[in-house]
Protein backbone atom coordinates (compact mmCIF):
# COMPACT_ATOMS: atom_id res chain seq x y z
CA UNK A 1 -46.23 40.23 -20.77
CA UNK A 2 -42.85 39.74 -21.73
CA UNK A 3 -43.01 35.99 -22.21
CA UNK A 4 -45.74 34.18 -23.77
CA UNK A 5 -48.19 31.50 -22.08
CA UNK A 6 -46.27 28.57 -24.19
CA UNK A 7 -43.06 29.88 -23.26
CA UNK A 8 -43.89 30.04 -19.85
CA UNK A 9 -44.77 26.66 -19.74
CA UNK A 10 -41.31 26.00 -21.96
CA UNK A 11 -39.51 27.85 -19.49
CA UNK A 12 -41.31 25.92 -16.21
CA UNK A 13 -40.29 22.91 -18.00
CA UNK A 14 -36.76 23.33 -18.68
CA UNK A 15 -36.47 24.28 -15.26
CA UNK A 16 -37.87 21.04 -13.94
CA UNK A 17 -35.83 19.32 -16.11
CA UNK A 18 -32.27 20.91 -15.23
CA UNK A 19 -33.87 20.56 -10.92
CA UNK A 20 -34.40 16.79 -11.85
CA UNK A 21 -31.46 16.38 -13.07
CA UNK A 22 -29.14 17.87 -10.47
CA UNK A 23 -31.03 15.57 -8.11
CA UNK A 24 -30.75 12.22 -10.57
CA UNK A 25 -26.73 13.40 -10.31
CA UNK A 26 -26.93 14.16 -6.43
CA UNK A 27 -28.40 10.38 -5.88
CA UNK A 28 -26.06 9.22 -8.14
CA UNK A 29 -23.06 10.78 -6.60
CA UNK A 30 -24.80 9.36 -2.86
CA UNK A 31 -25.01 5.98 -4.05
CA UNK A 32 -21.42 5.62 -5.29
CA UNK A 33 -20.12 7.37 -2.22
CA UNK A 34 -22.09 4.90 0.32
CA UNK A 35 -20.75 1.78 -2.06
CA UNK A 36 -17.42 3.25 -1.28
CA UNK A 37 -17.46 3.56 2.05
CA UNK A 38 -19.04 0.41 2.67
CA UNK A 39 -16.25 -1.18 0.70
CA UNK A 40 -13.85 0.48 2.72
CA UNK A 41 -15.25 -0.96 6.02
CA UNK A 42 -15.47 -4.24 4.56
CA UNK A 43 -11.66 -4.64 3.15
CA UNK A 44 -10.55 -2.91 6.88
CA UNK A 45 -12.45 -5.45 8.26
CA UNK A 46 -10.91 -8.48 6.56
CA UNK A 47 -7.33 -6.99 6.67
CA UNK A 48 -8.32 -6.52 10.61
CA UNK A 49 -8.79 -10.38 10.38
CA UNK A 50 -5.72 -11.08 8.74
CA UNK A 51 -4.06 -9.25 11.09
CA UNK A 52 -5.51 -11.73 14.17
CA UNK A 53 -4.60 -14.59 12.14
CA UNK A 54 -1.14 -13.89 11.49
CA UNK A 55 -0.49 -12.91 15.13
CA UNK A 56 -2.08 -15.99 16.36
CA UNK A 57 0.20 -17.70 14.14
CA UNK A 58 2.89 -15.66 15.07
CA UNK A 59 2.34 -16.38 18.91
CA UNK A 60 1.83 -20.21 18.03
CA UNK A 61 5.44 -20.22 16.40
CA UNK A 62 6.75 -18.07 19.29
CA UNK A 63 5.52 -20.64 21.87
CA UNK A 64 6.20 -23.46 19.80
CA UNK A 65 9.95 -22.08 19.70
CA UNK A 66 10.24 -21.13 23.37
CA UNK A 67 9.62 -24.57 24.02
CA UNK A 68 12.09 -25.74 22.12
CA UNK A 69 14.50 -23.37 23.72
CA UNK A 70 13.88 -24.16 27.32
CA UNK A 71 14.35 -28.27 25.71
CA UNK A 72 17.44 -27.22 24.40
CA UNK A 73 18.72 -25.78 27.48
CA UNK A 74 17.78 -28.38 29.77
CA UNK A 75 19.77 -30.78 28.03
């Protein structure tokens, strides 16, 4: 036996340790990457909306001007 019966168990252990560890840091790393992402499809989303507001503004303005124009011309 090269290793006794309490080092063994020492060993076992230390192993479980290190496994439960990498897997605390693995969940970890999961979490903060899903928070991420999901903050990534929320802030496209709400520039998306921005977008659609300022071109329905943009379009109001237009037609609001065009209107003007064709006023303008008539008289």
């Amino acid at each position: 036996m090269i290793l006794s019966d309490a080092e063994e168990i020492l060993v076992i252990i230390g192993g479980a340790v290190i496994i439960m560890a990498m897997l605390g840091n693995v969940l970890k790393d999961y979490r903060s990457m899903s928070r991420d992402a999901k903050h990534k499809v929320a802030q496209k989303e709400r520039d998306e909306n921005y977008v659609r507001k300022l071109k329905e503004i943009v379009d109001q303005k237009n037609e609001a001007l065009q209107k003007e124009l064709k006023k303008q011309k008539k008289a």
